[in-house]
PDB file of N, CA and C in Angstrom:
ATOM      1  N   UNK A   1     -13.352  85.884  49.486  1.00  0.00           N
ATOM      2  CA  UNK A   1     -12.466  86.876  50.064  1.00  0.00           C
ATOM      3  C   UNK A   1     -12.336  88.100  49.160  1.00  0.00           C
ATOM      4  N   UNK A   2     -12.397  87.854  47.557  1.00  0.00           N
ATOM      5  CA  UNK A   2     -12.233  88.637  46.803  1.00  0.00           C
ATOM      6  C   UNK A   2     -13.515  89.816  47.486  1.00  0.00           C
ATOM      7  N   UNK A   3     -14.622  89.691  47.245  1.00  0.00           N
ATOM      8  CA  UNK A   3     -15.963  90.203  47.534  1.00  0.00           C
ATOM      9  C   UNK A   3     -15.984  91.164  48.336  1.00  0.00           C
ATOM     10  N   UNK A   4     -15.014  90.923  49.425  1.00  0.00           N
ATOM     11  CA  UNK A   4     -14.767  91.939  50.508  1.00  0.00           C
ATOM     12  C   UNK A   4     -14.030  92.917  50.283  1.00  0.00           C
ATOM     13  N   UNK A   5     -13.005  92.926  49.253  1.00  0.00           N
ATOM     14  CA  UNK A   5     -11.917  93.946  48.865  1.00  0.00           C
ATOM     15  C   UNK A   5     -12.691  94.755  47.810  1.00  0.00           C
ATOM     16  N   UNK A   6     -13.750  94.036  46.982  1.00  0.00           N
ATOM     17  CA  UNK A   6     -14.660  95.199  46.069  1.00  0.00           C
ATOM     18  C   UNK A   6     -15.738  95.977  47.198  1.00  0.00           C
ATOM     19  N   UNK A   7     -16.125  95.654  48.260  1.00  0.00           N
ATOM     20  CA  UNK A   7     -16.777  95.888  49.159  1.00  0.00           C
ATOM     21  C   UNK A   7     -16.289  97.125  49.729  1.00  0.00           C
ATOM     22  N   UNK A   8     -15.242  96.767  50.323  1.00  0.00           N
ATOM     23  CA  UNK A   8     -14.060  98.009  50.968  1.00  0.00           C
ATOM     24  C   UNK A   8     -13.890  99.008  49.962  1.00  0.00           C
ATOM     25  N   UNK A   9     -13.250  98.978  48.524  1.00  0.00           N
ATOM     26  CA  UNK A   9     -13.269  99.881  47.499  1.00  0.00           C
ATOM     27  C   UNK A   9     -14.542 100.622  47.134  1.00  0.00           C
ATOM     28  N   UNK A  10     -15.663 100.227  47.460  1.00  0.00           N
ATOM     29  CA  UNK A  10     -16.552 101.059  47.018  1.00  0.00           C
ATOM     30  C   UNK A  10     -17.453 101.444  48.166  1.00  0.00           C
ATOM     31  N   UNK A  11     -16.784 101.502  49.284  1.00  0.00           N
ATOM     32  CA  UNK A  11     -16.712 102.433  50.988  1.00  0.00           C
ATOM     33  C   UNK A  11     -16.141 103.335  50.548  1.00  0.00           C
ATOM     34  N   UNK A  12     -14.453 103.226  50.032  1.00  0.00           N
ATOM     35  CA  UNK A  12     -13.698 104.471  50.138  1.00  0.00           C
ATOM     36  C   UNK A  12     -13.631 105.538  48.974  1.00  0.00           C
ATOM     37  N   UNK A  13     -14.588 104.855  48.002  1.00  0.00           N
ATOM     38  CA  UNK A  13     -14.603 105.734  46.720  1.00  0.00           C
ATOM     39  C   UNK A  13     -15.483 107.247  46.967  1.00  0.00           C
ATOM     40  N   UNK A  14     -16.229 107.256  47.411  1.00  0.00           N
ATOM     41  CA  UNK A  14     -16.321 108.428  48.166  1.00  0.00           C
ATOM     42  C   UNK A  14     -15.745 109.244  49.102  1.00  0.00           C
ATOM     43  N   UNK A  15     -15.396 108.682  49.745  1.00  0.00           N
ATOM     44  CA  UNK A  15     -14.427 108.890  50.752  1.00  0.00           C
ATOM     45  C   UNK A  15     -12.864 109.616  50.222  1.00  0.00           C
ATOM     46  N   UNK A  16     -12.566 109.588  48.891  1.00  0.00           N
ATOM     47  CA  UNK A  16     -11.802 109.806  48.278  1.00  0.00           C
ATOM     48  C   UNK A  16     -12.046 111.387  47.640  1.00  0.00           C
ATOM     49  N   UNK A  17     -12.629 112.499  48.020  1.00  0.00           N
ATOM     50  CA  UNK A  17     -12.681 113.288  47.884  1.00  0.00           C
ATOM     51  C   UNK A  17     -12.990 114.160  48.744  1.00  0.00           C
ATOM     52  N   UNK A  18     -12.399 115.694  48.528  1.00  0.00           N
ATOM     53  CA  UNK A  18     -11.446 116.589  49.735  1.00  0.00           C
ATOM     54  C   UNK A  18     -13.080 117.097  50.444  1.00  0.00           C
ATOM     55  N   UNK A  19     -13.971 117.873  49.610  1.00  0.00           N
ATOM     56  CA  UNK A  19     -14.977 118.105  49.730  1.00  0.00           C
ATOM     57  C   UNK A  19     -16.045 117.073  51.165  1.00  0.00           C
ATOM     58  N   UNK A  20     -15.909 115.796  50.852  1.00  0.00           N
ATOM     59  CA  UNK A  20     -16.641 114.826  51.636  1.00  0.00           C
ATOM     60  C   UNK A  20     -15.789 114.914  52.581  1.00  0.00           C
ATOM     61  N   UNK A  21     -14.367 114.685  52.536  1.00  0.00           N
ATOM     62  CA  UNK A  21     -13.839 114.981  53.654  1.00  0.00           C
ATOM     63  C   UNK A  21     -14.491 115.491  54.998  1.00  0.00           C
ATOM     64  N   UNK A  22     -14.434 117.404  54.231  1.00  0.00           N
ATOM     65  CA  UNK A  22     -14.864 118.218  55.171  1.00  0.00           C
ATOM     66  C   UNK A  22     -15.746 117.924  55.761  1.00  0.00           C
ATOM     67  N   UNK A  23     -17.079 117.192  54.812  1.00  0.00           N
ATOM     68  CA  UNK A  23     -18.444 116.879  55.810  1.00  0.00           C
ATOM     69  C   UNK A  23     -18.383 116.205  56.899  1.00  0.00           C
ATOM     70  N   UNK A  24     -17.370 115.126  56.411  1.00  0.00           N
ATOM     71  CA  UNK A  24     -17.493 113.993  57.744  1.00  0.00           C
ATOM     72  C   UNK A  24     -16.751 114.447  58.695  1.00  0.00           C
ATOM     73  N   UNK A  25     -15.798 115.895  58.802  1.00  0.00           N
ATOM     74  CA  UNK A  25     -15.379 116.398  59.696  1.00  0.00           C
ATOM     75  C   UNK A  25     -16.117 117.353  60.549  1.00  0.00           C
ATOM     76  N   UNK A  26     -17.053 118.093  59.871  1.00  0.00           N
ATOM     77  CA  UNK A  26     -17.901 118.738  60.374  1.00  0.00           C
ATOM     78  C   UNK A  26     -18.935 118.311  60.942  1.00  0.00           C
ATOM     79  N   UNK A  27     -19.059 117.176  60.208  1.00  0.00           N
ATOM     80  CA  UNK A  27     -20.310 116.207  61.402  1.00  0.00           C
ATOM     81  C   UNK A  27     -19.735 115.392  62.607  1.00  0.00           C
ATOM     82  N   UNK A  28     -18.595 115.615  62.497  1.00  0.00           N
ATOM     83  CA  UNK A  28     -17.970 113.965  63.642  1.00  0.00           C
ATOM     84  C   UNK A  28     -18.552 114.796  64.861  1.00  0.00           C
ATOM     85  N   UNK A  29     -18.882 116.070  65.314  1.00  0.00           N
ATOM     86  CA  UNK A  29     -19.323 115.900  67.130  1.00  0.00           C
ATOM     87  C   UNK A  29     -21.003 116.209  66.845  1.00  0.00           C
ATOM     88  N   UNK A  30     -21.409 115.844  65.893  1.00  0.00           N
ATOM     89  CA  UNK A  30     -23.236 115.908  65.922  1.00  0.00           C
ATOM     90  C   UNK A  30     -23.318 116.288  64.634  1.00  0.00           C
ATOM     91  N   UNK A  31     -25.159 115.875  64.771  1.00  0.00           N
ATOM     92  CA  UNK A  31     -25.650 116.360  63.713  1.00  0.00           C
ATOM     93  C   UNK A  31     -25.400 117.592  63.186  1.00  0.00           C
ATOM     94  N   UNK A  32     -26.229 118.339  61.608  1.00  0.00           N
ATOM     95  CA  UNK A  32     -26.290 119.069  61.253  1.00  0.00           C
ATOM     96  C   UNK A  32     -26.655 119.070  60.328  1.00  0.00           C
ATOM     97  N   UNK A  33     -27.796 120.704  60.032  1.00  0.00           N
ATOM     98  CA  UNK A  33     -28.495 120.500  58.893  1.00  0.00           C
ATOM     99  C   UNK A  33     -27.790 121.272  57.636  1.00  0.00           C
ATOM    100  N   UNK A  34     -28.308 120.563  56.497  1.00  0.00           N
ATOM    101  CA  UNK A  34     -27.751 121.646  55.579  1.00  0.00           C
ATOM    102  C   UNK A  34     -27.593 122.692  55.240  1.00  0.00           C
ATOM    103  N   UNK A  35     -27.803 123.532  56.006  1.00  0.00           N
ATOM    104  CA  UNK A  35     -27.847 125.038  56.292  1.00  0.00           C
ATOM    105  C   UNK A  35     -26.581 125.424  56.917  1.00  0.00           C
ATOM    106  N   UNK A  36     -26.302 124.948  57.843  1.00  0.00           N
ATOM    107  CA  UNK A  36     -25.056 125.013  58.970  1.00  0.00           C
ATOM    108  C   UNK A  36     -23.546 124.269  58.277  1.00  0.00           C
ATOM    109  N   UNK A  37     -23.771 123.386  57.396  1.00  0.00           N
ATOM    110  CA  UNK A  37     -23.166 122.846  56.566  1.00  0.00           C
ATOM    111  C   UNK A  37     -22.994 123.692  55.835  1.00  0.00           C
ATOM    112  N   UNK A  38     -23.500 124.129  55.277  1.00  0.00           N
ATOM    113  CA  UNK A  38     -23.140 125.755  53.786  1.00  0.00           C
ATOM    114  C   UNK A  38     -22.454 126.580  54.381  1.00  0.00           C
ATOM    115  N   UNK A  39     -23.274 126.915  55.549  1.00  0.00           N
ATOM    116  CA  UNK A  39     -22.817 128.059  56.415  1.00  0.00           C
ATOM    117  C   UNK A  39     -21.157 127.661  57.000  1.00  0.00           C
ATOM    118  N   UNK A  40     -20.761 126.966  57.534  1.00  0.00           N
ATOM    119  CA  UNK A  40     -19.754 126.040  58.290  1.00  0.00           C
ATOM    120  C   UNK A  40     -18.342 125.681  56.967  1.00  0.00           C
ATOM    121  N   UNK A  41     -19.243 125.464  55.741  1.00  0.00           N
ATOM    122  CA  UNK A  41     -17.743 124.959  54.739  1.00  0.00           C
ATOM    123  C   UNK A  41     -17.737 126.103  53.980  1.00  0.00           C
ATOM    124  N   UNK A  42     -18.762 127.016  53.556  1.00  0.00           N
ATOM    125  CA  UNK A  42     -18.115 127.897  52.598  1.00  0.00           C
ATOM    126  C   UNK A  42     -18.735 127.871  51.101  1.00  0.00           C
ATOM    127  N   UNK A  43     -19.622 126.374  51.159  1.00  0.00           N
ATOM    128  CA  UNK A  43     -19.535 126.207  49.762  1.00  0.00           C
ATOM    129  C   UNK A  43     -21.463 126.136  49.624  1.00  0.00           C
ATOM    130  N   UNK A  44     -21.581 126.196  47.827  1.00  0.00           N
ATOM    131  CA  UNK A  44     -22.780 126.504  47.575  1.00  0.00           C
ATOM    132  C   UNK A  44     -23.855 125.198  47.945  1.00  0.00           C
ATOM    133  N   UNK A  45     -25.114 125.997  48.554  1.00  0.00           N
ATOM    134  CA  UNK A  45     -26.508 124.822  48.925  1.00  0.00           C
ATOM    135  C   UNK A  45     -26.514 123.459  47.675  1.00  0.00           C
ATOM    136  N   UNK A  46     -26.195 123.730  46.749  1.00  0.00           N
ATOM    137  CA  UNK A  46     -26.444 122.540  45.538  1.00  0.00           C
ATOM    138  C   UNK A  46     -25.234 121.340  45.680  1.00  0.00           C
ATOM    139  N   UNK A  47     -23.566 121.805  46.019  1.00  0.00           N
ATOM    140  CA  UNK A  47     -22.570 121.262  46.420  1.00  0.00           C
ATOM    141  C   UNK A  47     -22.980 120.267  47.232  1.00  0.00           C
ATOM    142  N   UNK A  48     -23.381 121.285  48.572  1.00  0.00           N
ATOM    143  CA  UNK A  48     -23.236 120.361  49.549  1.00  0.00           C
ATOM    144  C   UNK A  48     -24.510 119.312  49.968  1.00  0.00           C
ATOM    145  N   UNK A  49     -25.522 119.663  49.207  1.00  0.00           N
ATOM    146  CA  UNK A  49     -26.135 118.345  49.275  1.00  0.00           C
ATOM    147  C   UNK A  49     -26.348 117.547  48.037  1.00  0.00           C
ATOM    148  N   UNK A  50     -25.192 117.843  47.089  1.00  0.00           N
ATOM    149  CA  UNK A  50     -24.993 116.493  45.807  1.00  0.00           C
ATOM    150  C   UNK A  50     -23.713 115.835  47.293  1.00  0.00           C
ATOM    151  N   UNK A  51     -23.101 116.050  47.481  1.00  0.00           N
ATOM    152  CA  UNK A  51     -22.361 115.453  48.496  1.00  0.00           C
ATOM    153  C   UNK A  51     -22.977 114.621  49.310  1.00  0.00           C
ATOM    154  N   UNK A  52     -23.933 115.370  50.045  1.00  0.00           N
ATOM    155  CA  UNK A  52     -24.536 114.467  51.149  1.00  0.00           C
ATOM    156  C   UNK A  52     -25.173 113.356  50.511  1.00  0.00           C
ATOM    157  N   UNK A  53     -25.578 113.680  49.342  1.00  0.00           N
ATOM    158  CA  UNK A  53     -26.404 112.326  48.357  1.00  0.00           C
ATOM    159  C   UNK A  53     -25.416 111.087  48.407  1.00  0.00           C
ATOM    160  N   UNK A  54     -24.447 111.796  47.906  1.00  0.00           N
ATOM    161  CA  UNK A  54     -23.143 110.342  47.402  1.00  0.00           C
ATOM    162  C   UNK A  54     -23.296 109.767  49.470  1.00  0.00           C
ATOM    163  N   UNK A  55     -22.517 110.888  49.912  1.00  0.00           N
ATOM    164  CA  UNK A  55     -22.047 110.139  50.902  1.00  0.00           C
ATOM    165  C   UNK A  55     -23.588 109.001  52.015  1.00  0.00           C
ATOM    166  N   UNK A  56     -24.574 109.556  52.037  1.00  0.00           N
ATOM    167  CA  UNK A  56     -25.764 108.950  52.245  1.00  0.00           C
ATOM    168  C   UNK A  56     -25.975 107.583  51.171  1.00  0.00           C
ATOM    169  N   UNK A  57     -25.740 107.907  50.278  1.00  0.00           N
ATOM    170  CA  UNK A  57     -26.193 106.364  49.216  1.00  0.00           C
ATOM    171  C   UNK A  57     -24.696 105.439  49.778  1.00  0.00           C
ATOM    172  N   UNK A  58     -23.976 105.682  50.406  1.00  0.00           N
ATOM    173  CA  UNK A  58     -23.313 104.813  50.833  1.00  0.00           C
ATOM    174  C   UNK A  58     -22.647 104.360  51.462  1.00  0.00           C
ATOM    175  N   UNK A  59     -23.912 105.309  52.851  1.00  0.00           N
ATOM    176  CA  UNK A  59     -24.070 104.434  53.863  1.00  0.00           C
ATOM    177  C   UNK A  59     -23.152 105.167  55.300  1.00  0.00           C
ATOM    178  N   UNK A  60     -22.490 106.384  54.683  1.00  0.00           N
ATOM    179  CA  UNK A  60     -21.448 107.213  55.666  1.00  0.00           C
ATOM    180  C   UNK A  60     -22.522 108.043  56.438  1.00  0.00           C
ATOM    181  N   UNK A  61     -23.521 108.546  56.192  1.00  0.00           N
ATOM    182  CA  UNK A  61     -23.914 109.481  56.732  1.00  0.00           C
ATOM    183  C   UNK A  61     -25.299 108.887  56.621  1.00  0.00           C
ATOM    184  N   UNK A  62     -26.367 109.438  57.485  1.00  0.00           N
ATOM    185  CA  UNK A  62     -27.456 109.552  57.760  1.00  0.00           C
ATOM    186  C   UNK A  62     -28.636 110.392  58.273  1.00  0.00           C
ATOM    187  N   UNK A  63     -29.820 109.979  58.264  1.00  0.00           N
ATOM    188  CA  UNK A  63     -30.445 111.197  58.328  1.00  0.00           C
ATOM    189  C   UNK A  63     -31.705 111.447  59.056  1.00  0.00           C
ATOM    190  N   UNK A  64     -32.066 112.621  59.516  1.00  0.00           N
ATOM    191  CA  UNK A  64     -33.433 112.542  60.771  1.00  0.00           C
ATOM    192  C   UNK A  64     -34.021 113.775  60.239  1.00  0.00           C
ATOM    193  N   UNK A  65     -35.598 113.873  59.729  1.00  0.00           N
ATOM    194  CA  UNK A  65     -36.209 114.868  59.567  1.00  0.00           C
ATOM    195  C   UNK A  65     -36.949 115.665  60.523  1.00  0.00           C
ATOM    196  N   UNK A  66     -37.336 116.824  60.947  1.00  0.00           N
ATOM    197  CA  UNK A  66     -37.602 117.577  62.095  1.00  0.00           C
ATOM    198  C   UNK A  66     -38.505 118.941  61.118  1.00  0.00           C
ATOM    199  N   UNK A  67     -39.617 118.585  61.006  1.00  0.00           N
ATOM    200  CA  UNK A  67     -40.400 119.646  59.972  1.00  0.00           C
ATOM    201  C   UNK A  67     -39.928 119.463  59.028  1.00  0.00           C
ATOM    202  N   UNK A  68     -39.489 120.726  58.055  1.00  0.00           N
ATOM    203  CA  UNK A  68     -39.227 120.862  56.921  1.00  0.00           C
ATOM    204  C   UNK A  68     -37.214 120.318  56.932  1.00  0.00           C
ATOM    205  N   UNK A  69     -36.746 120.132  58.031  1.00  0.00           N
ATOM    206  CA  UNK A  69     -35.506 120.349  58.097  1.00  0.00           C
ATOM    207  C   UNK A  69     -35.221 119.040  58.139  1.00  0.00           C
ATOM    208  N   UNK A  70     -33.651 118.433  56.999  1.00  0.00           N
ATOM    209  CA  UNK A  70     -33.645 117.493  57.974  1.00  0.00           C
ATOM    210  C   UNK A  70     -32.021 117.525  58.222  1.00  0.00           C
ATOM    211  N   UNK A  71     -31.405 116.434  59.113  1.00  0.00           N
ATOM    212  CA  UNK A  71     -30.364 116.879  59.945  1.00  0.00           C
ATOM    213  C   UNK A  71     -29.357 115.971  59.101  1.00  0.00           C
ATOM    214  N   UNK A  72     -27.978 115.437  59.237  1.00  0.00           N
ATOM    215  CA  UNK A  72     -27.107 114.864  59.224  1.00  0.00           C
ATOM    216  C   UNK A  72     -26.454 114.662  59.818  1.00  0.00           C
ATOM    217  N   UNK A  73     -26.122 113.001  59.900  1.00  0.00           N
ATOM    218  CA  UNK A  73     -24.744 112.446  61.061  1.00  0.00           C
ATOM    219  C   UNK A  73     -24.707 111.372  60.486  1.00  0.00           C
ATOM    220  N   UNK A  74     -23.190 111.002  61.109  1.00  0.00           N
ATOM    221  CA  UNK A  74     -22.439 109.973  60.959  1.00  0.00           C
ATOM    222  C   UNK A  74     -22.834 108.882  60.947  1.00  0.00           C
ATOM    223  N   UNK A  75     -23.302 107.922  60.076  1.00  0.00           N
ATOM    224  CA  UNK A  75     -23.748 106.614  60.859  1.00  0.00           C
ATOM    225  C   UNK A  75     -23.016 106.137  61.265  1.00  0.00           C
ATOM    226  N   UNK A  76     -21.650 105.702  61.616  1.00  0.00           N
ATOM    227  CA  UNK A  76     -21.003 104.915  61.915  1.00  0.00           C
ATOM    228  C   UNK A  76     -19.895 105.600  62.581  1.00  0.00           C
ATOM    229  N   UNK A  77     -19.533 105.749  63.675  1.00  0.00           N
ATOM    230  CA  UNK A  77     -18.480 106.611  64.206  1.00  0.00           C
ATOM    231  C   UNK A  77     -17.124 105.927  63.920  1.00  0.00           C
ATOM    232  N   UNK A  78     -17.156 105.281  63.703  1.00  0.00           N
ATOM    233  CA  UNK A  78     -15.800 104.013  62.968  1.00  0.00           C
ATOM    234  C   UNK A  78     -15.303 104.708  62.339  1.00  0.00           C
ATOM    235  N   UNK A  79     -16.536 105.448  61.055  1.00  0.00           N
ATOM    236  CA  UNK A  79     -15.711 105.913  59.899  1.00  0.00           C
ATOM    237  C   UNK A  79     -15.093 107.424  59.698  1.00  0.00           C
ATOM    238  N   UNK A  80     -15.213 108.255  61.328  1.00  0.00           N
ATOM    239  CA  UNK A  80     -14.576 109.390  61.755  1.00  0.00           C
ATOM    240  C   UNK A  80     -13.025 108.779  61.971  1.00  0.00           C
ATOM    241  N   UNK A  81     -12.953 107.760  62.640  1.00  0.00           N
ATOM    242  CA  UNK A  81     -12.150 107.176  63.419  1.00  0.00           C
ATOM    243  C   UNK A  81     -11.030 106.835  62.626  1.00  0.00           C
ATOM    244  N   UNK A  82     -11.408 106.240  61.371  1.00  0.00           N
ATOM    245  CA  UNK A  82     -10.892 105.669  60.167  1.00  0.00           C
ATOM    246  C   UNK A  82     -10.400 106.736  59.457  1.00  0.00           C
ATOM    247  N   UNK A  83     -11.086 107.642  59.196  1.00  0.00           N
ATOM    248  CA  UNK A  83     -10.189 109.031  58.550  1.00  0.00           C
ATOM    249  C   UNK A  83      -9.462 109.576  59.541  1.00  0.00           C
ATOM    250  N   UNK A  84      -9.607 109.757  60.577  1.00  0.00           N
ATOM    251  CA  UNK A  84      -8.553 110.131  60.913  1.00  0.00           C
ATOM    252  C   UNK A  84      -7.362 109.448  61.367  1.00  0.00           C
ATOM    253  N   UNK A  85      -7.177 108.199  61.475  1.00  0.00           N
ATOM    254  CA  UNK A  85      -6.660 107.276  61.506  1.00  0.00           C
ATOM    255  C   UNK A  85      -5.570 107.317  59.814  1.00  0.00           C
ATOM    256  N   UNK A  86      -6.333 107.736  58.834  1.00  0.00           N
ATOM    257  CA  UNK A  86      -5.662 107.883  58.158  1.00  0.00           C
ATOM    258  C   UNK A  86      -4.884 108.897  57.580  1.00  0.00           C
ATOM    259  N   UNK A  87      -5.418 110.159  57.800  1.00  0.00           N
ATOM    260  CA  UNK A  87      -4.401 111.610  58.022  1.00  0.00           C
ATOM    261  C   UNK A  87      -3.860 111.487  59.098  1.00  0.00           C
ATOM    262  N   UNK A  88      -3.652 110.815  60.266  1.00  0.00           N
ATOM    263  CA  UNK A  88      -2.491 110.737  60.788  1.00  0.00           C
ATOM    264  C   UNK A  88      -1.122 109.929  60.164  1.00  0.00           C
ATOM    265  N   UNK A  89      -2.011 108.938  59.830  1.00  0.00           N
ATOM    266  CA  UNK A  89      -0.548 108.212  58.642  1.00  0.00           C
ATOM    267  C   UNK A  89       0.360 109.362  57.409  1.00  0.00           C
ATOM    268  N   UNK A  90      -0.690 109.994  56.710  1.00  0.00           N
ATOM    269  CA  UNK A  90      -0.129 110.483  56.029  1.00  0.00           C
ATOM    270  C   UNK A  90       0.503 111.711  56.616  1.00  0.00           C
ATOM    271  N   UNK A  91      -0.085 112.622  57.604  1.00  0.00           N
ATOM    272  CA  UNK A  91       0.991 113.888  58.012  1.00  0.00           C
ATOM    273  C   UNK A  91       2.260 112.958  58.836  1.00  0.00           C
ATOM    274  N   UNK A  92       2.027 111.661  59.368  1.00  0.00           N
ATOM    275  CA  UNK A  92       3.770 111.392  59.644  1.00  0.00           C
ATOM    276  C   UNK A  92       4.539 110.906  58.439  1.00  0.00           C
ATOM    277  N   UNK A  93       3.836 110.717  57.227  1.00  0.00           N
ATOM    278  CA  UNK A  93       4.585 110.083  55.868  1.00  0.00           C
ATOM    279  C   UNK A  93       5.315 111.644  55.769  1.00  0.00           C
ATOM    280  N   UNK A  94       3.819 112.625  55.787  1.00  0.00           N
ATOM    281  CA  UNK A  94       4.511 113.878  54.849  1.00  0.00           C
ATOM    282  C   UNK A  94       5.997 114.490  56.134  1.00  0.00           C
ATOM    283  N   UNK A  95       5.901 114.566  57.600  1.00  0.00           N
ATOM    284  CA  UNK A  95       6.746 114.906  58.370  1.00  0.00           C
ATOM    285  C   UNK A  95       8.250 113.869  58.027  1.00  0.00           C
ATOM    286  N   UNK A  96       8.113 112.354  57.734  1.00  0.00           N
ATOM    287  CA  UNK A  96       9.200 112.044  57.417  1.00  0.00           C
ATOM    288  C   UNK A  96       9.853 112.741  56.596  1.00  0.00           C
ATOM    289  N   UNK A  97       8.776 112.357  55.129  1.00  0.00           N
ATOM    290  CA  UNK A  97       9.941 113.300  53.780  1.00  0.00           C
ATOM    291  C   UNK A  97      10.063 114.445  53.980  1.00  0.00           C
ATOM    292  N   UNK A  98       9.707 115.449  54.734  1.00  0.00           N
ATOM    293  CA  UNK A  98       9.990 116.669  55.230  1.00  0.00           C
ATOM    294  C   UNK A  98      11.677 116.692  55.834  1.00  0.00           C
ATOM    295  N   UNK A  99      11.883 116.004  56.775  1.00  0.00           N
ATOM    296  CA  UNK A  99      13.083 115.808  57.375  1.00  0.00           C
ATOM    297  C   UNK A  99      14.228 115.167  56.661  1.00  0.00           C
ATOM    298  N   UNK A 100      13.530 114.218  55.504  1.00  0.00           N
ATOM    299  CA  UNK A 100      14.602 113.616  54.871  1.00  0.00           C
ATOM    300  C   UNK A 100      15.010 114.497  53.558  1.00  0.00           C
ATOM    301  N   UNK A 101      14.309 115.258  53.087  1.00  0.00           N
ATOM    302  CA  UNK A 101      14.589 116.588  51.599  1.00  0.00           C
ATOM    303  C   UNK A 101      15.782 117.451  52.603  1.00  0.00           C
ATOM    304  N   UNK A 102      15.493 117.821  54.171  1.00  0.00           N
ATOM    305  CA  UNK A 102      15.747 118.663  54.569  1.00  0.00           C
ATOM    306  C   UNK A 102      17.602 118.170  54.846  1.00  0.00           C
ATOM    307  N   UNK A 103      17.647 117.004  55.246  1.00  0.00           N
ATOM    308  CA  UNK A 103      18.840 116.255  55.558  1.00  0.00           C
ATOM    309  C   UNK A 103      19.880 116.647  54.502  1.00  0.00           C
ATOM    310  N   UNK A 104      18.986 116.008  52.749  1.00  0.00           N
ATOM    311  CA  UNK A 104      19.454 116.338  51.579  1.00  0.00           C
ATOM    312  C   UNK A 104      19.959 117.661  51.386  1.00  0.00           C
ATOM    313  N   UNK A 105      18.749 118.785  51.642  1.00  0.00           N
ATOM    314  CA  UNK A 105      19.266 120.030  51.260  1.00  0.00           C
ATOM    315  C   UNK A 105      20.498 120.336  52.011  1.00  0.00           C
ATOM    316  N   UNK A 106      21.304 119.541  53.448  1.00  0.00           N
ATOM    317  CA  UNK A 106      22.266 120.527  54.084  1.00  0.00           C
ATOM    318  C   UNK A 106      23.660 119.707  53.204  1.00  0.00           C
ATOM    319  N   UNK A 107      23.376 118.521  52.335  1.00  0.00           N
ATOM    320  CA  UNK A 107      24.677 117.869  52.071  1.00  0.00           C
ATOM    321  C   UNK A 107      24.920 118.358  51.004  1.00  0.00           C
TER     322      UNK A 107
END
């Protein structure tokens, strides 16, 4: 049982940064090549595919070559599902303590 919880931890260890984030947001409705990816986040050609490396070596993303180009997507639509599954938890954590500082500030 242990095996599975080091298993899970080293899914989300990537997953744990703002940068990868964005990718797997920008890929959740299709592919895309690294070009459109640069173009799309803002950030430099070397960034975003040391990114795609991590997130490809493990197993989030995947890949289809087409000539010289090749594309990126999601392997697993679960794991769109799963992040966002989990920024919804946290913007209702952050909307609670929002309301409860705010309660504080009127007493």
């Amino acid at each position: 049982m242990k095996k599975i919880f080091e298993i899970q931890a080293d899914v989300c260890k990537p997953l744990a940064n703002a940068k990868r984030l964005e990718i797997i947001y920008a890929l959740k409705d299709g592919e895309r090549s690294v070009a459109e990816l640069v173009k799309t986040l803002g950030l430099p050609k070397p960034n975003v595919s040391q990114h795609l490396a991590v997130l490809r070596a493990c197993g989030v993303v995947k890949t289809r070559r087409k000539g010289v180009k090749i594309y990126y997507s999601i392997a697993n639509p679960k794991i769109v599902k799963a992040c966002t599954l989990l920024r919804e938890v946290m913007i209702e954590e952050f909307e609670a303590r929002r309301k409860l500082f705010s309660k504080l500030r009127k007493h």
